[in-house]
ModelCIF file with pLDDT and N, C-alpha, C, O atoms, coordinates in Angstrom:
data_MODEL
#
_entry.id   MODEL 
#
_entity.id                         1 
_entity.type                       polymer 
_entity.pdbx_number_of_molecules   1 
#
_entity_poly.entity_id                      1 
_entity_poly.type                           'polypeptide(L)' 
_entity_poly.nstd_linkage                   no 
_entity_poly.nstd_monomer                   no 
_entity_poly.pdbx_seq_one_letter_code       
;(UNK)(UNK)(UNK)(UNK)(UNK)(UNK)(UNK)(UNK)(UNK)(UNK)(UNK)(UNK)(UNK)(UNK)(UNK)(UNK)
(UNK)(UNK)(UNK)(UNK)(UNK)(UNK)(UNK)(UNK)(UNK)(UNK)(UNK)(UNK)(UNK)(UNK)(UNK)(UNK)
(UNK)(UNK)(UNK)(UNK)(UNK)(UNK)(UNK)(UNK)(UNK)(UNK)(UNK)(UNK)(UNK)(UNK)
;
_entity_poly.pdbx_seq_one_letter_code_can   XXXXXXXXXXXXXXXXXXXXXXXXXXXXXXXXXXXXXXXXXXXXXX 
_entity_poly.pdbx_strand_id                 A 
#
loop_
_entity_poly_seq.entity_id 
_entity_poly_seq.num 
_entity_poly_seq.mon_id 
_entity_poly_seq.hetero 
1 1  UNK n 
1 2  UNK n 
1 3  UNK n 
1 4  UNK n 
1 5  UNK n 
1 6  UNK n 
1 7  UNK n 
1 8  UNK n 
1 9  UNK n 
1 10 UNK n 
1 11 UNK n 
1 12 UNK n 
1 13 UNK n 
1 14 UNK n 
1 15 UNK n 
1 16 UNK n 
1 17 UNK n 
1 18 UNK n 
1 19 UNK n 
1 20 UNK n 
1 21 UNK n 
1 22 UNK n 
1 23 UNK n 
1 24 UNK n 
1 25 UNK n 
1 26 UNK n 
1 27 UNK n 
1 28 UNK n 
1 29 UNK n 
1 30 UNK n 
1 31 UNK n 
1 32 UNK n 
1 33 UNK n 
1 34 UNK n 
1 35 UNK n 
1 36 UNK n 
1 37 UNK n 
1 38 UNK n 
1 39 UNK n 
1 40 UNK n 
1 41 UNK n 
1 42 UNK n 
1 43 UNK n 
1 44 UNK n 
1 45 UNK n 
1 46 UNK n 
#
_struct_asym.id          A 
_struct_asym.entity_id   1 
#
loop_
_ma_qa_metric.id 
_ma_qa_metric.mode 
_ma_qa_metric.name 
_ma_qa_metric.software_group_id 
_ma_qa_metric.type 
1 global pLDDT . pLDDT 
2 local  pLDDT . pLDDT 
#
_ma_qa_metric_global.metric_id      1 
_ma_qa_metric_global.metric_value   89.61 
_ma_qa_metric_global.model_id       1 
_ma_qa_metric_global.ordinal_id     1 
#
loop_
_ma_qa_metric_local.label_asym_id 
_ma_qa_metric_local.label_comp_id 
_ma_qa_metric_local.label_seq_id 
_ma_qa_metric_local.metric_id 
_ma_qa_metric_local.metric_value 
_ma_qa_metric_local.model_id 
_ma_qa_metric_local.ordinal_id 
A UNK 1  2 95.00 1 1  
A UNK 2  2 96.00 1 2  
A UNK 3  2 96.00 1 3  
A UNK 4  2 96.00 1 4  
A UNK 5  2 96.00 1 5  
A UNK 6  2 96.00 1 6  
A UNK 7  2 95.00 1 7  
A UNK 8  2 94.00 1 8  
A UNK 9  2 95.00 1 9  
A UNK 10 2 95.00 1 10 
A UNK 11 2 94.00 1 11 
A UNK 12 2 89.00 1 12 
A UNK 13 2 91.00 1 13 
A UNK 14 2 89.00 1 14 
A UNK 15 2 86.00 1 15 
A UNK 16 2 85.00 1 16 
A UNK 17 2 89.00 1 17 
A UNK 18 2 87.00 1 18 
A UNK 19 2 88.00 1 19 
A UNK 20 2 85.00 1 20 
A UNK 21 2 81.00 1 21 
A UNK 22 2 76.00 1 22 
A UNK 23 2 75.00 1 23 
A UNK 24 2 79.00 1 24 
A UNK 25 2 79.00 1 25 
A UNK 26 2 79.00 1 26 
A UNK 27 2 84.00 1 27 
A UNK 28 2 88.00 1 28 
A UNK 29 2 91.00 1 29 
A UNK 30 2 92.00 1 30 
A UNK 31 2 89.00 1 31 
A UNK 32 2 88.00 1 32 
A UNK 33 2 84.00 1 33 
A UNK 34 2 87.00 1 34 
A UNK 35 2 88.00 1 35 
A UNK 36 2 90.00 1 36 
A UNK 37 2 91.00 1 37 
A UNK 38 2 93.00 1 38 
A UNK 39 2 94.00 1 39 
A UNK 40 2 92.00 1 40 
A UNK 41 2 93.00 1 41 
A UNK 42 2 95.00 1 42 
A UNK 43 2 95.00 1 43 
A UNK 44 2 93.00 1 44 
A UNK 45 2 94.00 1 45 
A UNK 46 2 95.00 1 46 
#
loop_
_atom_site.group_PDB 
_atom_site.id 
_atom_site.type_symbol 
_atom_site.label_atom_id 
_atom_site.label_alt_id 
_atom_site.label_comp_id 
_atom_site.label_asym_id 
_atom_site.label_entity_id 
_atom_site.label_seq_id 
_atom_site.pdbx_PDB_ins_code 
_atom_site.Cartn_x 
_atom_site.Cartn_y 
_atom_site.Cartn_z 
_atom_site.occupancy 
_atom_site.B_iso_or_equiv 
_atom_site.pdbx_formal_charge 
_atom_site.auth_seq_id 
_atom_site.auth_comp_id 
_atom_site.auth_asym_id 
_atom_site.auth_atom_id 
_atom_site.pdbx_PDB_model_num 
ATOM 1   N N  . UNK A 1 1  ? 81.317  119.089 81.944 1.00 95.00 ? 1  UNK A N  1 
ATOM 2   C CA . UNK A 1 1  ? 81.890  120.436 81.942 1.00 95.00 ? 1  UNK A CA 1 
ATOM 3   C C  . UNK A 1 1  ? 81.889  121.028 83.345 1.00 95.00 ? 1  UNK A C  1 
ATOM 4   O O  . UNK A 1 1  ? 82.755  121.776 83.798 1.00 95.00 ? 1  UNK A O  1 
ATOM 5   N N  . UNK A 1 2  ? 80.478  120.462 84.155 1.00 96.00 ? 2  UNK A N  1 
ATOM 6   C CA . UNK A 1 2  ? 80.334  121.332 85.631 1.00 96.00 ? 2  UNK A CA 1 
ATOM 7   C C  . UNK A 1 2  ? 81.951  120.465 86.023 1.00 96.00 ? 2  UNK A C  1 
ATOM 8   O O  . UNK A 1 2  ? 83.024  121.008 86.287 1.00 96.00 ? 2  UNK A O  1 
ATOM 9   N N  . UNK A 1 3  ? 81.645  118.987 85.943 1.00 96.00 ? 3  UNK A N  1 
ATOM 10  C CA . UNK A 1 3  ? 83.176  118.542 86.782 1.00 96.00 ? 3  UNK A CA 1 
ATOM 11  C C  . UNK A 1 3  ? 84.563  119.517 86.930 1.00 96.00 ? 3  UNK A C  1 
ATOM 12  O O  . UNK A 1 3  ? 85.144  119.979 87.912 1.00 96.00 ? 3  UNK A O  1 
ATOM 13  N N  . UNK A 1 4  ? 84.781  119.593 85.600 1.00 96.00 ? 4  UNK A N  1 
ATOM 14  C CA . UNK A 1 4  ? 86.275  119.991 85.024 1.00 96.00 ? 4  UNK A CA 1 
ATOM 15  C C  . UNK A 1 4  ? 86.410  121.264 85.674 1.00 96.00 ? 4  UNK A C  1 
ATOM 16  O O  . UNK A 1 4  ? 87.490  121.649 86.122 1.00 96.00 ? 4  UNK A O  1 
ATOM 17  N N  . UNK A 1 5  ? 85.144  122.060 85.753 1.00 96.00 ? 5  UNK A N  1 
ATOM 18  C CA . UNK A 1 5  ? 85.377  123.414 86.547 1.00 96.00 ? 5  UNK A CA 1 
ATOM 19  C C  . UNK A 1 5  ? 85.371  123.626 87.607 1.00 96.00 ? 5  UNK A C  1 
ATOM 20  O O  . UNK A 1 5  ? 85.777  124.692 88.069 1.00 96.00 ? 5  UNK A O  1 
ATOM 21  N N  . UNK A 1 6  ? 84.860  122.570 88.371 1.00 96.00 ? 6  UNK A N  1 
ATOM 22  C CA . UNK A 1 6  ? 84.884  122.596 89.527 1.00 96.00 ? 6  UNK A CA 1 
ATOM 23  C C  . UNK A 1 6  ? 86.318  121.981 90.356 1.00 96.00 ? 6  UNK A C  1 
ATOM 24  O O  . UNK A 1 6  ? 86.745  122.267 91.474 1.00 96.00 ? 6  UNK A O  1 
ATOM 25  N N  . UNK A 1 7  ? 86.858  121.014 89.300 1.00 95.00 ? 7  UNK A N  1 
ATOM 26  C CA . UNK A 1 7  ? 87.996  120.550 89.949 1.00 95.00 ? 7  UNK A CA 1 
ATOM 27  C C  . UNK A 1 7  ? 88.753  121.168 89.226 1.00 95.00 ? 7  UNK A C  1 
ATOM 28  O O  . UNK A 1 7  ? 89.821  120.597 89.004 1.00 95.00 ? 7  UNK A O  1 
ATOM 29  N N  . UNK A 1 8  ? 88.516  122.702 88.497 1.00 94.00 ? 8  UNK A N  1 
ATOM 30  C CA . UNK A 1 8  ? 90.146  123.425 88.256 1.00 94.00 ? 8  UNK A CA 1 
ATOM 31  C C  . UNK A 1 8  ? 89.682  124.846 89.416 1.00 94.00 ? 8  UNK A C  1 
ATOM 32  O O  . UNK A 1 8  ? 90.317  125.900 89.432 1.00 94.00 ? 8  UNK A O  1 
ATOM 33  N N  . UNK A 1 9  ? 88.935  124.671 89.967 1.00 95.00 ? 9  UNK A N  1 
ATOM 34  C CA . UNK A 1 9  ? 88.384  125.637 91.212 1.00 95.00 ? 9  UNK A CA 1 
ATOM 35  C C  . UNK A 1 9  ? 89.263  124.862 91.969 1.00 95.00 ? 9  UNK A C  1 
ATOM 36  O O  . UNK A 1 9  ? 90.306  125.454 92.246 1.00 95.00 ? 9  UNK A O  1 
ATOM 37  N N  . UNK A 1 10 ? 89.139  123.406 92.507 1.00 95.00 ? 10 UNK A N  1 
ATOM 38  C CA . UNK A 1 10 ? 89.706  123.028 93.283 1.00 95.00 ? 10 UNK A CA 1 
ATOM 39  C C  . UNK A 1 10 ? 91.334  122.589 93.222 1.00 95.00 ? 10 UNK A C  1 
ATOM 40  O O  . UNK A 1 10 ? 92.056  122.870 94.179 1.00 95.00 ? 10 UNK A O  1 
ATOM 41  N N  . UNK A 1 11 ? 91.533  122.327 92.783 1.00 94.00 ? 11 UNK A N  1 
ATOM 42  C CA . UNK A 1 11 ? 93.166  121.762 92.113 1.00 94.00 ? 11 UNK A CA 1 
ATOM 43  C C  . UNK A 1 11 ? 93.853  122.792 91.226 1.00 94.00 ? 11 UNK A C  1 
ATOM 44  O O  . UNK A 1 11 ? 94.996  123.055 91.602 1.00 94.00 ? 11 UNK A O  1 
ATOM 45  N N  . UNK A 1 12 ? 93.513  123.319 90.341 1.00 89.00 ? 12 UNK A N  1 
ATOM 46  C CA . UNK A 1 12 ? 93.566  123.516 88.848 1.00 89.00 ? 12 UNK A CA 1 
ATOM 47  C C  . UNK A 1 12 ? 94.249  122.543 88.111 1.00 89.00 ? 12 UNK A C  1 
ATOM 48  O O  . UNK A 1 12 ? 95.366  122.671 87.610 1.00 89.00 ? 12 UNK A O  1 
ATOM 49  N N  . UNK A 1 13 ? 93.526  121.574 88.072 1.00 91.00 ? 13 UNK A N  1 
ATOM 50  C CA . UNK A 1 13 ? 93.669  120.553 87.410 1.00 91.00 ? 13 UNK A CA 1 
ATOM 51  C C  . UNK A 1 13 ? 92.619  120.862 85.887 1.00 91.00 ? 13 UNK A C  1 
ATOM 52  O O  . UNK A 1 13 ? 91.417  121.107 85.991 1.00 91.00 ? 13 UNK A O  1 
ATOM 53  N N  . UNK A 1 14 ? 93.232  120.799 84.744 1.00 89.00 ? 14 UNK A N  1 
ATOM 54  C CA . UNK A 1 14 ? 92.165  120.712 83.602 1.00 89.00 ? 14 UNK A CA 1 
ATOM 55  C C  . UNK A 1 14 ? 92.532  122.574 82.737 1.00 89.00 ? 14 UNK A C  1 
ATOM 56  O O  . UNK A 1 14 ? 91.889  123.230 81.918 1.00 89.00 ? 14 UNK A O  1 
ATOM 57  N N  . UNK A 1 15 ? 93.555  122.769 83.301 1.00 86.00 ? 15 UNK A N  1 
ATOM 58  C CA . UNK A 1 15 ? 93.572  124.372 82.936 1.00 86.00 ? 15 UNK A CA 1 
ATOM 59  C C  . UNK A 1 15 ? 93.416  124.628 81.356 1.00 86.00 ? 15 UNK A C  1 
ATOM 60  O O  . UNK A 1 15 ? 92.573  125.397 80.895 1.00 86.00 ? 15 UNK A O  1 
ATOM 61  N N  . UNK A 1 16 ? 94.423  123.814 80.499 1.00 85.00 ? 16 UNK A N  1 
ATOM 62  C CA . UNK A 1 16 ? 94.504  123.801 79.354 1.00 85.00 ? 16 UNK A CA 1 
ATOM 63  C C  . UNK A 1 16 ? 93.031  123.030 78.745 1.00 85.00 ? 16 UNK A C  1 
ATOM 64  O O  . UNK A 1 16 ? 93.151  122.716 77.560 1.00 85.00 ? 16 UNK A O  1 
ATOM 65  N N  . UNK A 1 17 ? 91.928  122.744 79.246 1.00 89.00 ? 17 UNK A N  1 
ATOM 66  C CA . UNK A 1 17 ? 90.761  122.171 78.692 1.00 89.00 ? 17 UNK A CA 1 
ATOM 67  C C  . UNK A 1 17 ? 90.790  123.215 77.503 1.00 89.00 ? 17 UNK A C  1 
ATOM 68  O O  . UNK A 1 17 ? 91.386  124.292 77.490 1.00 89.00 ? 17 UNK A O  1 
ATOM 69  N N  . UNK A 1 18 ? 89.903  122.574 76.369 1.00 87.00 ? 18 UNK A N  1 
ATOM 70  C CA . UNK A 1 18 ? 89.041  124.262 75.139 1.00 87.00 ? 18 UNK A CA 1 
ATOM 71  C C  . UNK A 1 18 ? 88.342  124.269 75.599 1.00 87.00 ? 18 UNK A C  1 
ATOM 72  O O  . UNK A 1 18 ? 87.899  125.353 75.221 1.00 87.00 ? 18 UNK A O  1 
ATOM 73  N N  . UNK A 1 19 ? 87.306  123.744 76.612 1.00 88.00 ? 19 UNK A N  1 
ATOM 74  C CA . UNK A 1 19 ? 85.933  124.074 77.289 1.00 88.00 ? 19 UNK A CA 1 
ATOM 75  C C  . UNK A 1 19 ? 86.375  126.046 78.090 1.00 88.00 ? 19 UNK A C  1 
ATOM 76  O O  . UNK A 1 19 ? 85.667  127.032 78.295 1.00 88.00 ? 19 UNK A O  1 
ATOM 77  N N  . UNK A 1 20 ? 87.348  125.851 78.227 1.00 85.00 ? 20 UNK A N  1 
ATOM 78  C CA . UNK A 1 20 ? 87.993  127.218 79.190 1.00 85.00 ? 20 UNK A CA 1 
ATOM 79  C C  . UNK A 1 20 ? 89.033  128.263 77.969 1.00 85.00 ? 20 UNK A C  1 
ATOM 80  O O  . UNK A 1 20 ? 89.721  129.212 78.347 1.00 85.00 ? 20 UNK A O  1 
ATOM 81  N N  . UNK A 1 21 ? 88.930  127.840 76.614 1.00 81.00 ? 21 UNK A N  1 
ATOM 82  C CA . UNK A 1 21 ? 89.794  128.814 76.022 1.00 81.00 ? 21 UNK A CA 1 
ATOM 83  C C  . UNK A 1 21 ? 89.048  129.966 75.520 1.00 81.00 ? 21 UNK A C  1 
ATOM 84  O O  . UNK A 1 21 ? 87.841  129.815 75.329 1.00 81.00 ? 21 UNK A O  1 
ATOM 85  N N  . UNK A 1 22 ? 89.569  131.044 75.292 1.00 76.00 ? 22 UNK A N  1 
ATOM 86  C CA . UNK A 1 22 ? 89.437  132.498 75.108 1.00 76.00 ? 22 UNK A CA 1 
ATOM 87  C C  . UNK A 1 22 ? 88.692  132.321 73.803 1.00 76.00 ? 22 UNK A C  1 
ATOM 88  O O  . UNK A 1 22 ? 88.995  131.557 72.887 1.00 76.00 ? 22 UNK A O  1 
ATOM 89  N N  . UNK A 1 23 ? 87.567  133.235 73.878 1.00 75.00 ? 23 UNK A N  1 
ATOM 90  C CA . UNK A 1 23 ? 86.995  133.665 72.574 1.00 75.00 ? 23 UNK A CA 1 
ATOM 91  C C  . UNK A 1 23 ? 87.755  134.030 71.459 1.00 75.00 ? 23 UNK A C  1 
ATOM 92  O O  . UNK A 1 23 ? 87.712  133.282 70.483 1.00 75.00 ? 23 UNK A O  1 
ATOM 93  N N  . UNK A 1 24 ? 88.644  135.332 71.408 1.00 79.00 ? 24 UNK A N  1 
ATOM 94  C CA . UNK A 1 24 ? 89.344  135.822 70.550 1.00 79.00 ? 24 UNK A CA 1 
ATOM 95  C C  . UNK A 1 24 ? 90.863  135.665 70.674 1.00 79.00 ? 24 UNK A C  1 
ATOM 96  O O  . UNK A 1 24 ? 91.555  134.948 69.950 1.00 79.00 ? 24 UNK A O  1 
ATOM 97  N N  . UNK A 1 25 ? 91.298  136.441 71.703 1.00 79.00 ? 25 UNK A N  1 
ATOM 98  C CA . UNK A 1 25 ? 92.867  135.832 71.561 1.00 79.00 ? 25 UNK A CA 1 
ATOM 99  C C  . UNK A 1 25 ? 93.230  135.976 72.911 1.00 79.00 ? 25 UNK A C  1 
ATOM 100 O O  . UNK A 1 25 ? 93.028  136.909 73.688 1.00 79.00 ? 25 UNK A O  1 
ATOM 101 N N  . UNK A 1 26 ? 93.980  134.559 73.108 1.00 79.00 ? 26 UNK A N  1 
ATOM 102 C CA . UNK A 1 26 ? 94.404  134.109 74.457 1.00 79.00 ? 26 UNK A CA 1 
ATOM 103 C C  . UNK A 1 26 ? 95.604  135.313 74.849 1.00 79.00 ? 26 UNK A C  1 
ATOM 104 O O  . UNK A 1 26 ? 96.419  135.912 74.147 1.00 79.00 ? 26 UNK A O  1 
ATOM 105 N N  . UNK A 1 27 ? 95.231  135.358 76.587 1.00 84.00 ? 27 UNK A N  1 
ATOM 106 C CA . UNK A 1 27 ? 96.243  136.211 77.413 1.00 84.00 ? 27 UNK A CA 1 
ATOM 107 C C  . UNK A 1 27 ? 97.648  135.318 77.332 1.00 84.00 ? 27 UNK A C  1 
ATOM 108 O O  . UNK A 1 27 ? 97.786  134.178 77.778 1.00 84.00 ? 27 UNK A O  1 
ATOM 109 N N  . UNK A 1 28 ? 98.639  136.107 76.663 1.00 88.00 ? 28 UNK A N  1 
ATOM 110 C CA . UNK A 1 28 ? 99.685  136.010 77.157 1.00 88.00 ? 28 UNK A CA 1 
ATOM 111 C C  . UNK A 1 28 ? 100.563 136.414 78.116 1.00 88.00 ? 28 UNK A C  1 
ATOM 112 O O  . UNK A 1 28 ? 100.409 137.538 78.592 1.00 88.00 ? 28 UNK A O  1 
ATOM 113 N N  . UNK A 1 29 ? 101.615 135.595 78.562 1.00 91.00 ? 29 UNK A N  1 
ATOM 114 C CA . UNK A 1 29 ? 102.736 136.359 79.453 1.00 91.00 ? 29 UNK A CA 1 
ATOM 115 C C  . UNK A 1 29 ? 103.953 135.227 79.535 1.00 91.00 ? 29 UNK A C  1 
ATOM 116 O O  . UNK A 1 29 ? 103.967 134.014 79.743 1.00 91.00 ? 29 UNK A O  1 
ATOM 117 N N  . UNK A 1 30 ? 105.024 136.293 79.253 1.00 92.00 ? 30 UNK A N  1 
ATOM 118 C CA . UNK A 1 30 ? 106.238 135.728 78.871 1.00 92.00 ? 30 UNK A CA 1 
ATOM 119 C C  . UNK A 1 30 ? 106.417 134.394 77.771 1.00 92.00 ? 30 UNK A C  1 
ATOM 120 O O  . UNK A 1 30 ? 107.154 133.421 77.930 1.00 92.00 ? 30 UNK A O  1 
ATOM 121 N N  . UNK A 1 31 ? 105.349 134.724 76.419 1.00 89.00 ? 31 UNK A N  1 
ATOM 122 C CA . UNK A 1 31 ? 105.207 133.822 75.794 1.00 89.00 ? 31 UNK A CA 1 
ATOM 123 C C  . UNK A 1 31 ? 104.557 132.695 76.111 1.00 89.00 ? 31 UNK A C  1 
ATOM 124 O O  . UNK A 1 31 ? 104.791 131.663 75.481 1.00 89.00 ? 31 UNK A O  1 
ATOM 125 N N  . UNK A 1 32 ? 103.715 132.725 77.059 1.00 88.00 ? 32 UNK A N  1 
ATOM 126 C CA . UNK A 1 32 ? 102.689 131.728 77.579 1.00 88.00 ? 32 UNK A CA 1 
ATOM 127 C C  . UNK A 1 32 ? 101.761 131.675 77.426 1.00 88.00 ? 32 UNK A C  1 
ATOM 128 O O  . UNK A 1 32 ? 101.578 132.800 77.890 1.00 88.00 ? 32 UNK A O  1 
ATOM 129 N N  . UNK A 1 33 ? 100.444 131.260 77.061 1.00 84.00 ? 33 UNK A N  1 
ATOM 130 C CA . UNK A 1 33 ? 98.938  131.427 77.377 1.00 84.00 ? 33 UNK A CA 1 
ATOM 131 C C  . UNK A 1 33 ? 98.895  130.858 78.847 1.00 84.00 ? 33 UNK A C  1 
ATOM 132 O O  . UNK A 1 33 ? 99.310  129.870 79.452 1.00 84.00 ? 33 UNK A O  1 
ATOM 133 N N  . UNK A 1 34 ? 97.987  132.297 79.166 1.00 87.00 ? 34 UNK A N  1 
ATOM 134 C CA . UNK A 1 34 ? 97.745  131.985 80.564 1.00 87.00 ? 34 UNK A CA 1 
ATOM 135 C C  . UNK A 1 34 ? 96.212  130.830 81.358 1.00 87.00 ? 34 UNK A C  1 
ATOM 136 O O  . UNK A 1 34 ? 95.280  130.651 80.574 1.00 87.00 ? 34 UNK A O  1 
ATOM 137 N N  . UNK A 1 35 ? 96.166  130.611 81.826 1.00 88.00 ? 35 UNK A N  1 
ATOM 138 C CA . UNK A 1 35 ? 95.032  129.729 82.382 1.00 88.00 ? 35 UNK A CA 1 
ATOM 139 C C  . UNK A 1 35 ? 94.048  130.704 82.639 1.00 88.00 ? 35 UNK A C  1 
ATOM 140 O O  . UNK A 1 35 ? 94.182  131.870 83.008 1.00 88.00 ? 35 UNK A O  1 
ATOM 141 N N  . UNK A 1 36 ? 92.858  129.930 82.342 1.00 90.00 ? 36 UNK A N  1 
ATOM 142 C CA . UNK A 1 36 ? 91.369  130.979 82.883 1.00 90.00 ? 36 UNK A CA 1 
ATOM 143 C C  . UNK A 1 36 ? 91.417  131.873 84.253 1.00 90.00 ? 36 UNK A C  1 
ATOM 144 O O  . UNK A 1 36 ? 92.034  131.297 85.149 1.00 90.00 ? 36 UNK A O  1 
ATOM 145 N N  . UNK A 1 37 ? 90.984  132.941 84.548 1.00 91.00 ? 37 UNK A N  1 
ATOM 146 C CA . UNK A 1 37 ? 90.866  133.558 85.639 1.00 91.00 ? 37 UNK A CA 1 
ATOM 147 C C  . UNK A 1 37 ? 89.811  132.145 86.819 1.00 91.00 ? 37 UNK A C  1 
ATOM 148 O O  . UNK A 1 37 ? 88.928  131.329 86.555 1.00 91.00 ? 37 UNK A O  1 
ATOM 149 N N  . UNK A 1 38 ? 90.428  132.461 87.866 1.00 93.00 ? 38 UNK A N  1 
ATOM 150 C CA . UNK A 1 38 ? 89.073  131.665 88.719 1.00 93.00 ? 38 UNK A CA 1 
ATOM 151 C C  . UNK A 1 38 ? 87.683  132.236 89.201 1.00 93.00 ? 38 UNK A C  1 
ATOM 152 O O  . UNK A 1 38 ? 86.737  131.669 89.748 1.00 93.00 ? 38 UNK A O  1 
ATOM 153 N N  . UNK A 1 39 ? 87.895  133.712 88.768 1.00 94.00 ? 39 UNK A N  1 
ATOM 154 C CA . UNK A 1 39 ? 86.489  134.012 89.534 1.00 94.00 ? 39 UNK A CA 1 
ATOM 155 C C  . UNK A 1 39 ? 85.600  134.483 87.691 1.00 94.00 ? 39 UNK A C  1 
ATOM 156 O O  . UNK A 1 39 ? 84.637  135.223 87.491 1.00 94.00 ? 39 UNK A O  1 
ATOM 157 N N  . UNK A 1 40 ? 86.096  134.012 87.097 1.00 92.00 ? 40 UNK A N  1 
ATOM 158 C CA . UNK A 1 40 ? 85.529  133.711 85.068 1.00 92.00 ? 40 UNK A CA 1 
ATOM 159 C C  . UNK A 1 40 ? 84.372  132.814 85.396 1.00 92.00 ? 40 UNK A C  1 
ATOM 160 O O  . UNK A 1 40 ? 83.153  132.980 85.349 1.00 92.00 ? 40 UNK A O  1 
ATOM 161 N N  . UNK A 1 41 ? 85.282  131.629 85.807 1.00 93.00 ? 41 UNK A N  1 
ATOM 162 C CA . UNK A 1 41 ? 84.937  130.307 86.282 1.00 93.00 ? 41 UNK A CA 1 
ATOM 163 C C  . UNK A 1 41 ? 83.635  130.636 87.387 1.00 93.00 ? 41 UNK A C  1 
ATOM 164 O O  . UNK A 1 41 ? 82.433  130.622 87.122 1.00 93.00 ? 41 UNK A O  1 
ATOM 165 N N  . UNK A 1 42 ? 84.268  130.923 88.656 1.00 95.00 ? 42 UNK A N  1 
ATOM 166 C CA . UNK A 1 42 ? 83.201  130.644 89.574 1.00 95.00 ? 42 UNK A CA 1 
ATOM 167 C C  . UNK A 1 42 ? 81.634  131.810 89.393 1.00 95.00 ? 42 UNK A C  1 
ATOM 168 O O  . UNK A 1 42 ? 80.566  131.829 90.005 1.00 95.00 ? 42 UNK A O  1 
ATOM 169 N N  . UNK A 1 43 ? 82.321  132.864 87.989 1.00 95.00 ? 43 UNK A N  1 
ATOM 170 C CA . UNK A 1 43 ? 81.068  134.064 88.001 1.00 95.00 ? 43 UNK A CA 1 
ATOM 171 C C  . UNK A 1 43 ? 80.520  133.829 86.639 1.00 95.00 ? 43 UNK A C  1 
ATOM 172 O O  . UNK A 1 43 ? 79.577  134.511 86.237 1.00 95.00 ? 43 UNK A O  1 
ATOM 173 N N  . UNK A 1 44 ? 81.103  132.825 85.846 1.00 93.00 ? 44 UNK A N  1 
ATOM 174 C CA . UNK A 1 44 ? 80.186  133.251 84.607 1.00 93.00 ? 44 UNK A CA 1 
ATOM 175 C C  . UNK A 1 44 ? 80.359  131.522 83.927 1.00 93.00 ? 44 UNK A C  1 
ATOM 176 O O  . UNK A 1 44 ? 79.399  131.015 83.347 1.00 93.00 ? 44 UNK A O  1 
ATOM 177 N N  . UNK A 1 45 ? 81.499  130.865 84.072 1.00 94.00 ? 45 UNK A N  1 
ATOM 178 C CA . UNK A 1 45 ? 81.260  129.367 83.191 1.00 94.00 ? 45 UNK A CA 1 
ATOM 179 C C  . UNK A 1 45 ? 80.235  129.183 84.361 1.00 94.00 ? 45 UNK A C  1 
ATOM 180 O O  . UNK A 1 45 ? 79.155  129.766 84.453 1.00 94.00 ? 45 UNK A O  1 
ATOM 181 N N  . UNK A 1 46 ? 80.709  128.355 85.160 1.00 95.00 ? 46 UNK A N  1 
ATOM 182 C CA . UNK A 1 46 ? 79.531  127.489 86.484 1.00 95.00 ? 46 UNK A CA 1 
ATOM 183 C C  . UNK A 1 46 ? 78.041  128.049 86.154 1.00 95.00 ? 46 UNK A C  1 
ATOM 184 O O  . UNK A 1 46 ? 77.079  127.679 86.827 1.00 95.00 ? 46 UNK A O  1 
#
């Protein structure tokens, strides 16, 4: 799990992982789910 977050810090490679999906209901935009914030990642998954 540290990997995947660290190389969607670096790349964003892995965006669509479920290790990174929304508790309740995913952000949309323009009919999209959006990818995790990066500072989610670098302040609260890691």
């Amino acid at each position: 799990e540290l990997s995947k977050a660290r190389e969607y810090l670096a790349d964003g490679s892995h965006s669509s992982w479920h290790g990174f999906r929304q508790f309740f209901v995913p952000k949309m935009r323009h009919g999209k789910a959006l990818p995790p914030h990066r500072k989610w990642i670098e302040n609260v998954f890691i």
